[in-house]
PDB file of N, CA and C in Angstrom:
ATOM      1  N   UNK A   1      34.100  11.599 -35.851  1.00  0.00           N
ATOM      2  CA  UNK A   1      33.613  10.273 -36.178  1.00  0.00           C
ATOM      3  C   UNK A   1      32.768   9.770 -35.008  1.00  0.00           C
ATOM      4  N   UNK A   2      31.919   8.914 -35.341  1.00  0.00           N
ATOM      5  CA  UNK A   2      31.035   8.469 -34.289  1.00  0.00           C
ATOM      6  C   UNK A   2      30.621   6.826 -34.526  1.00  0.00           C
ATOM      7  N   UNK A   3      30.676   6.240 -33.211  1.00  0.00           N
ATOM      8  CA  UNK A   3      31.111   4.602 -33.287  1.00  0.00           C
ATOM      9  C   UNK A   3      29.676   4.279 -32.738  1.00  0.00           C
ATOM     10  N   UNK A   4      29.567   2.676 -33.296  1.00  0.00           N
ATOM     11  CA  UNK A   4      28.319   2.460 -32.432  1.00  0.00           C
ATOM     12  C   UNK A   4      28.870   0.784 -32.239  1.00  0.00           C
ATOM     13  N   UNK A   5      28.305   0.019 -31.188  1.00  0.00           N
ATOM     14  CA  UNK A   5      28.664  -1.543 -30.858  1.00  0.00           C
ATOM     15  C   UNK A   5      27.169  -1.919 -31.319  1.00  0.00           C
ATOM     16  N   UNK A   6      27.413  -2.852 -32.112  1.00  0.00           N
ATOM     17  CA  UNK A   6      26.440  -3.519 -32.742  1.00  0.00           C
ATOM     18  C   UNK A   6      26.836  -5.650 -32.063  1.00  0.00           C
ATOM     19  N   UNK A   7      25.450  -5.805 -32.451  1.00  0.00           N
ATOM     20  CA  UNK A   7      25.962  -7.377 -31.621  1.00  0.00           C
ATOM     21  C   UNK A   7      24.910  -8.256 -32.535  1.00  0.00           C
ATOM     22  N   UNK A   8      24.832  -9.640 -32.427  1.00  0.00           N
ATOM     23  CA  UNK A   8      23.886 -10.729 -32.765  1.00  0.00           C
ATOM     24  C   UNK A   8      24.125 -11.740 -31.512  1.00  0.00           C
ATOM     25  N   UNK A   9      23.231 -11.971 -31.029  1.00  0.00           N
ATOM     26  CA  UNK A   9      22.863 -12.461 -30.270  1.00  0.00           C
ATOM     27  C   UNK A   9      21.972 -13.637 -30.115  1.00  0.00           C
ATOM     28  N   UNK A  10      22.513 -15.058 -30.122  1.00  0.00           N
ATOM     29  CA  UNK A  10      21.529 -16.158 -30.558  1.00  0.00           C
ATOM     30  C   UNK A  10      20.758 -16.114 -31.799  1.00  0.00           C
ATOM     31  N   UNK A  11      21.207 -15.546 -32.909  1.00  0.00           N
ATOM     32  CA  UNK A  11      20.761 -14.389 -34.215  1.00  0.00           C
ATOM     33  C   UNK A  11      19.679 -13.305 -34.076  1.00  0.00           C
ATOM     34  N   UNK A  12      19.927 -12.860 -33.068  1.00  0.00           N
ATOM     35  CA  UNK A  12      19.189 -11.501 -33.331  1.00  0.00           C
ATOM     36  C   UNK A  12      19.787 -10.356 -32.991  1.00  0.00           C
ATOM     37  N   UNK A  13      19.926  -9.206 -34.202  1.00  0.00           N
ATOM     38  CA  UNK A  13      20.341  -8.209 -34.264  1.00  0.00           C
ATOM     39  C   UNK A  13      20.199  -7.144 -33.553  1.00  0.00           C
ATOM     40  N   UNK A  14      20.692  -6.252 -33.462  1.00  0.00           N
ATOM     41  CA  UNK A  14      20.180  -5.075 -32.460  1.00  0.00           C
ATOM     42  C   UNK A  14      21.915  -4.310 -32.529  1.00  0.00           C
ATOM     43  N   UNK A  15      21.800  -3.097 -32.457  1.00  0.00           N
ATOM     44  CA  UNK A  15      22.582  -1.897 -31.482  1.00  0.00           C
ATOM     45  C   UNK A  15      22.678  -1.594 -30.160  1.00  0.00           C
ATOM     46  N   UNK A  16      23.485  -2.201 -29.580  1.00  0.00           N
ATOM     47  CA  UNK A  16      24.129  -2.369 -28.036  1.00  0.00           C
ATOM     48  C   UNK A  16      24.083  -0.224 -27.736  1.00  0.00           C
ATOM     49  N   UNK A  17      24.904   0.107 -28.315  1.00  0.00           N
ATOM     50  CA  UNK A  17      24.975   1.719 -27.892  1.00  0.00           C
ATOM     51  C   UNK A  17      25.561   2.203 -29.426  1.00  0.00           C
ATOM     52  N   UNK A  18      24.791   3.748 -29.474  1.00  0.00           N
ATOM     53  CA  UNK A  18      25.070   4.169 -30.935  1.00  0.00           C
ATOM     54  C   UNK A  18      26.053   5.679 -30.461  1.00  0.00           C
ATOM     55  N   UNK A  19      26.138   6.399 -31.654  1.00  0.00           N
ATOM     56  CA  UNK A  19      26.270   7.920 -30.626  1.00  0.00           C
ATOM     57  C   UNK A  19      27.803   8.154 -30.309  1.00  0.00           C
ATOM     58  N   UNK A  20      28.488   7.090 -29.948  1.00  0.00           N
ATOM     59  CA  UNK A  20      29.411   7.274 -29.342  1.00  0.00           C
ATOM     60  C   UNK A  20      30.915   8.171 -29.791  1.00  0.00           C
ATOM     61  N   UNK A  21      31.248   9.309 -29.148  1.00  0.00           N
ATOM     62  CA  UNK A  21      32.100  10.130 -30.250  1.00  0.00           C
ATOM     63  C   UNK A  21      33.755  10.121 -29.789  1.00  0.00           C
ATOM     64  N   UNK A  22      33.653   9.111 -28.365  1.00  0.00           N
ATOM     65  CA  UNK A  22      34.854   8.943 -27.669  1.00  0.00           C
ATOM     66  C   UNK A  22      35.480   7.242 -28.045  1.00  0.00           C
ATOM     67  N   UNK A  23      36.415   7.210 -28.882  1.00  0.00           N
ATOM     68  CA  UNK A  23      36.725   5.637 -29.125  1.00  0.00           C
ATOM     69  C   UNK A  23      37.355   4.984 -28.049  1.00  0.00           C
ATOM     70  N   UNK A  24      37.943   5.646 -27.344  1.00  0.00           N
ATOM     71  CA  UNK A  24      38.227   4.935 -25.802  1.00  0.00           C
ATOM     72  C   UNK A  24      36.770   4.597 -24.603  1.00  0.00           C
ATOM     73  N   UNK A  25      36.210   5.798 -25.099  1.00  0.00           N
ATOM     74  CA  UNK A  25      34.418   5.070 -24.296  1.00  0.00           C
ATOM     75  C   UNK A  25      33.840   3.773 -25.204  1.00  0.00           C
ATOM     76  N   UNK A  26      34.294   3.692 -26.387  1.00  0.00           N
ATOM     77  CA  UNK A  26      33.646   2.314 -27.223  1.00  0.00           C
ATOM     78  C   UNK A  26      34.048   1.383 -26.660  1.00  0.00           C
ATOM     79  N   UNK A  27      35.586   1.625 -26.642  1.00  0.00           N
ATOM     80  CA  UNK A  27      36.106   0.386 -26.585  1.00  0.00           C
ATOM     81  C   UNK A  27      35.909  -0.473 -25.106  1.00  0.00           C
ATOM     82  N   UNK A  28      35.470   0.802 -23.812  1.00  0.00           N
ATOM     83  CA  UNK A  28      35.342   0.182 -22.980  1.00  0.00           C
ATOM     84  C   UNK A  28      34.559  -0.307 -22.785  1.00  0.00           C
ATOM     85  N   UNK A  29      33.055   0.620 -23.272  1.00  0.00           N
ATOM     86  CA  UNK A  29      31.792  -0.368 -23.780  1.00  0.00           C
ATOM     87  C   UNK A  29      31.774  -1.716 -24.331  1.00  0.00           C
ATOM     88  N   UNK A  30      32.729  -1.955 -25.223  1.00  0.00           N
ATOM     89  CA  UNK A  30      32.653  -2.935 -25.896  1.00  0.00           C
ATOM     90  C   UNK A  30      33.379  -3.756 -24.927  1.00  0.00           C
ATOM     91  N   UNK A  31      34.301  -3.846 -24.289  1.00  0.00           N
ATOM     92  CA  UNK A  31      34.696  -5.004 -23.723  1.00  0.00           C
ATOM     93  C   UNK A  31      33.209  -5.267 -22.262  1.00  0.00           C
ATOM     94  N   UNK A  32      33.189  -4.330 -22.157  1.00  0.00           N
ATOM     95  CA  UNK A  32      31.772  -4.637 -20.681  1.00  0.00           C
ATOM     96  C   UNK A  32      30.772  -5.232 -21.154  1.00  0.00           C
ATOM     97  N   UNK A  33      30.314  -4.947 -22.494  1.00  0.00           N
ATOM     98  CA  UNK A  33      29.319  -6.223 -23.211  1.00  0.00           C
ATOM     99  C   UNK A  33      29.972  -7.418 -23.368  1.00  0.00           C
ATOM    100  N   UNK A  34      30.654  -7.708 -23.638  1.00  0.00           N
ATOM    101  CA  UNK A  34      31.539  -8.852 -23.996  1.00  0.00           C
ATOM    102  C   UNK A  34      31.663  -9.573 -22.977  1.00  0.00           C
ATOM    103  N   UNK A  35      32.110  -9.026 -21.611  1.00  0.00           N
ATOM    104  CA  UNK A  35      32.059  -9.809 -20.488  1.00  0.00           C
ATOM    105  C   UNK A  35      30.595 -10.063 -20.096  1.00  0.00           C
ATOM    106  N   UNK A  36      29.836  -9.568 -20.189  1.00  0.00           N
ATOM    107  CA  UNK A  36      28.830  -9.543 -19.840  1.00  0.00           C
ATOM    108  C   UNK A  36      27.844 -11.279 -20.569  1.00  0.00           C
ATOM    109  N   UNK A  37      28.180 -10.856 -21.754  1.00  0.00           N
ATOM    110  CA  UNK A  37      27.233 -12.414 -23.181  1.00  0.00           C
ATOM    111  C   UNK A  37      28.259 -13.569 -22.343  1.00  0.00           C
ATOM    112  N   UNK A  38      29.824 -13.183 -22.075  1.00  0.00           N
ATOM    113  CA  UNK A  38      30.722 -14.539 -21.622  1.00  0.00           C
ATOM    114  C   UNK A  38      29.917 -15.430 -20.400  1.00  0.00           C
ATOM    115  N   UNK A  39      29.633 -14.455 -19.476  1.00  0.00           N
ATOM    116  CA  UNK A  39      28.664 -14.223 -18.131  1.00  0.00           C
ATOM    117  C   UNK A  39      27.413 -14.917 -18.545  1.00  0.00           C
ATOM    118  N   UNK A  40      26.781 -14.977 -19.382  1.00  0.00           N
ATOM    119  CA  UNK A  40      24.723 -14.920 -19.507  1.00  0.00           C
ATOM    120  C   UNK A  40      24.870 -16.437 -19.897  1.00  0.00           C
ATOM    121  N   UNK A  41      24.338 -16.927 -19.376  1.00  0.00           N
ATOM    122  CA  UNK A  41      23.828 -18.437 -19.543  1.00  0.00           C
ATOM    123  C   UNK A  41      22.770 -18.419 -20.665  1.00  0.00           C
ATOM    124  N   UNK A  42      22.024 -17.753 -20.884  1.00  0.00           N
ATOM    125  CA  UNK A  42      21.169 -18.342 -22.082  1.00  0.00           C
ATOM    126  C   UNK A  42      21.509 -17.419 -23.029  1.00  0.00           C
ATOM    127  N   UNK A  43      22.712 -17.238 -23.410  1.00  0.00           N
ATOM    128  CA  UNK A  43      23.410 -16.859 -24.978  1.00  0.00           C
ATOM    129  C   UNK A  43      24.495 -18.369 -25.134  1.00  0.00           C
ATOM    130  N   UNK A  44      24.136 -18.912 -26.168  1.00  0.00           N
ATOM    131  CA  UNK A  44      24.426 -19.761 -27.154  1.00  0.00           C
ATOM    132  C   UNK A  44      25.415 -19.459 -27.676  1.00  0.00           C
ATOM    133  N   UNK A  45      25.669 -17.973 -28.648  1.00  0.00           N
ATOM    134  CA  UNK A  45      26.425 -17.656 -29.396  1.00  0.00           C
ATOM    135  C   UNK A  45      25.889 -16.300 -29.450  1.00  0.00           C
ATOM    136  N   UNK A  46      27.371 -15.446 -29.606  1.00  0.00           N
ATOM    137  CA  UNK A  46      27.124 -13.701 -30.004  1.00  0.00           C
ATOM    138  C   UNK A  46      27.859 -13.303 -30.705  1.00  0.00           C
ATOM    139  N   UNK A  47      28.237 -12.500 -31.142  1.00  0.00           N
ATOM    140  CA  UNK A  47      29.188 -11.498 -32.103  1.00  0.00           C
ATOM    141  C   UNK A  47      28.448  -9.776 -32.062  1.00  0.00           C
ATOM    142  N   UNK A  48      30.114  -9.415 -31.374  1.00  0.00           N
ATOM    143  CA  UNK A  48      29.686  -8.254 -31.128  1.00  0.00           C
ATOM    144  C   UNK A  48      31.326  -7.076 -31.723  1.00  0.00           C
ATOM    145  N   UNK A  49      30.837  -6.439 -32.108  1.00  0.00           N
ATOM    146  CA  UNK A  49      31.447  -5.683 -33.166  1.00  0.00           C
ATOM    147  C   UNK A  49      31.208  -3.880 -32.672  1.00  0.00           C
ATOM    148  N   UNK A  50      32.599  -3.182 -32.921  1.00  0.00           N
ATOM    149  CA  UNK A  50      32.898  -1.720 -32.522  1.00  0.00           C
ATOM    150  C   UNK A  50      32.832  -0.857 -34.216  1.00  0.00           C
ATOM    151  N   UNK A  51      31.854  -0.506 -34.751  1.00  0.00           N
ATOM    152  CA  UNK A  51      31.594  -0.014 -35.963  1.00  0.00           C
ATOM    153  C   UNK A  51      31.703   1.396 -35.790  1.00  0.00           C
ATOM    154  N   UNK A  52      32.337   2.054 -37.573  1.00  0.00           N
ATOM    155  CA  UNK A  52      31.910   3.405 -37.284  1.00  0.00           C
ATOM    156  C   UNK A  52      30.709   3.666 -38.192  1.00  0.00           C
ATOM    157  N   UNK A  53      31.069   5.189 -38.936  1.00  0.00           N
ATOM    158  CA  UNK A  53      29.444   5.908 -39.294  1.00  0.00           C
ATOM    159  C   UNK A  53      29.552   4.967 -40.427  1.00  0.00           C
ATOM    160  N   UNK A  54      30.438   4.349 -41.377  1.00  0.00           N
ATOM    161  CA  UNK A  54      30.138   3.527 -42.505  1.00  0.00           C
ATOM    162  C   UNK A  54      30.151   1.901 -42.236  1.00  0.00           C
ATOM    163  N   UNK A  55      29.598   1.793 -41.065  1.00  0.00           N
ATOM    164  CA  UNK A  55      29.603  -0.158 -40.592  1.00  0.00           C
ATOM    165  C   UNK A  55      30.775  -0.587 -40.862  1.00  0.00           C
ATOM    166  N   UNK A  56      32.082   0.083 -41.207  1.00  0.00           N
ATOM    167  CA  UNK A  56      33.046  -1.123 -40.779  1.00  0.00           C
ATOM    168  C   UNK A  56      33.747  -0.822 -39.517  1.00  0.00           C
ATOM    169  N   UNK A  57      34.298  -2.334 -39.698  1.00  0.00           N
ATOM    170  CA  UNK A  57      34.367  -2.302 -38.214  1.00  0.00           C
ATOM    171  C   UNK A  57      35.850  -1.765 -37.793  1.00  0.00           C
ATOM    172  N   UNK A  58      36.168  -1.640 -36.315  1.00  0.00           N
ATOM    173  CA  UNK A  58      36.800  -0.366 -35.875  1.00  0.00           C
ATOM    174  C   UNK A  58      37.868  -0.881 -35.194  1.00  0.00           C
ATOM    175  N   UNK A  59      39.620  -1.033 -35.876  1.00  0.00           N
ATOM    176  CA  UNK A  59      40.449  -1.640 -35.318  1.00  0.00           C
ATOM    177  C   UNK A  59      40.323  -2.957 -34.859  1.00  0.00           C
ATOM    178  N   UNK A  60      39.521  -3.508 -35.557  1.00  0.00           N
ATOM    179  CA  UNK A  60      39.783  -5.050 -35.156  1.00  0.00           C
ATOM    180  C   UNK A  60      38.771  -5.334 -33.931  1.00  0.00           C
ATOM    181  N   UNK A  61      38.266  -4.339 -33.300  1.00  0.00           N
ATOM    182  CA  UNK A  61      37.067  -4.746 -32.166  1.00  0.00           C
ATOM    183  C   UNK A  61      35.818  -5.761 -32.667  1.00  0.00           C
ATOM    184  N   UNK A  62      36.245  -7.031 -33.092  1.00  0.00           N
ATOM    185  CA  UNK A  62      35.122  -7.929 -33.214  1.00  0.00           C
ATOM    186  C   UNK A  62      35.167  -9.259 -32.013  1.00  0.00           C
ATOM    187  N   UNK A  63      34.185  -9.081 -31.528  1.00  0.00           N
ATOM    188  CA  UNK A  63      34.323 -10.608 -30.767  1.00  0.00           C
ATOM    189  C   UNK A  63      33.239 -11.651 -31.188  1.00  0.00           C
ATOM    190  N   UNK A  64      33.323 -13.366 -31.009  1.00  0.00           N
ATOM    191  CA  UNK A  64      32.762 -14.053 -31.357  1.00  0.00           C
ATOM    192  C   UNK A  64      32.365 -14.681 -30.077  1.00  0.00           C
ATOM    193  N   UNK A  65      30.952 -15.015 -29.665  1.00  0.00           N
ATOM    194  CA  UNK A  65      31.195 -15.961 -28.282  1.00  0.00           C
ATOM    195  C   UNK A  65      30.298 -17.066 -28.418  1.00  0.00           C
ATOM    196  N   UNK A  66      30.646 -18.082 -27.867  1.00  0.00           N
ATOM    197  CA  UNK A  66      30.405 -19.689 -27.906  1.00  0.00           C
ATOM    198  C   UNK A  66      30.009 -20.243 -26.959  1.00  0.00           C
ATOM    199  N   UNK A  67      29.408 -21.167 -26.596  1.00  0.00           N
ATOM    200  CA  UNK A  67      28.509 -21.586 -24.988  1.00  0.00           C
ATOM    201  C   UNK A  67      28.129 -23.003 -25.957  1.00  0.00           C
ATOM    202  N   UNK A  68      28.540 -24.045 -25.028  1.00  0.00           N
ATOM    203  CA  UNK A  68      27.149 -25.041 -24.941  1.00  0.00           C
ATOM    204  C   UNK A  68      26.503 -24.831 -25.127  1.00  0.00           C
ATOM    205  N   UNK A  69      25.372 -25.179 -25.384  1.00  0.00           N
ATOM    206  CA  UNK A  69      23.486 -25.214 -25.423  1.00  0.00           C
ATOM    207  C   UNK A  69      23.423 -25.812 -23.685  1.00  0.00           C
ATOM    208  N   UNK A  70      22.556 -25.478 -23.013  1.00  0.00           N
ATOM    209  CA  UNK A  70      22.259 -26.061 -22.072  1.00  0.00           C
ATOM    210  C   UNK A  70      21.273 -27.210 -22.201  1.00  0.00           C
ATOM    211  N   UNK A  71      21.874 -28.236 -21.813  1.00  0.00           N
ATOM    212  CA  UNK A  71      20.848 -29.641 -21.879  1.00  0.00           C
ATOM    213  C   UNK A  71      19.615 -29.254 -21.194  1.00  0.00           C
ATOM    214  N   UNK A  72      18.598 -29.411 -21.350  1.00  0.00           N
ATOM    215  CA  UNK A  72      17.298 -29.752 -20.766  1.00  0.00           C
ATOM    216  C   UNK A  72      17.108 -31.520 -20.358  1.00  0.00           C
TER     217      UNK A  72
END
């Protein structure tokens, strides 16, 4: 089986890393993105998700993340 982390990002889509055939390398991937959007000041909102070869998602690895808007 082969996993990929998929994300949205302020709504835009994309594949974080595809390929992946080790679910303990996903999962660590997936938490290092995760800290990472918690970290980034100009993400708003993300959702980032541990999928396999048929897009669902993989033990429950979904995260949602939330930020203020930064006032101008």
């Amino acid at each position: 089986m082969k996993y990929a982390i998929i994300q949205c990002i302020n709504g835009n889509y994309s594949v974080y890393s595809e390929g992946i055939t080790d679910l303990a390398n996903a999962k660590t991937q997936f938490h290092g993105r995760c800290q990472a959007l918690w970290n980034a000041s100009d993400v708003i909102n993300a959702t980032v998700k541990i999928v396999d070869e048929r897009l669902c998602r993989v033990e429950g690895y979904q995260e949602f993340i939330a930020h203020e808007p930064l006032e101008e």
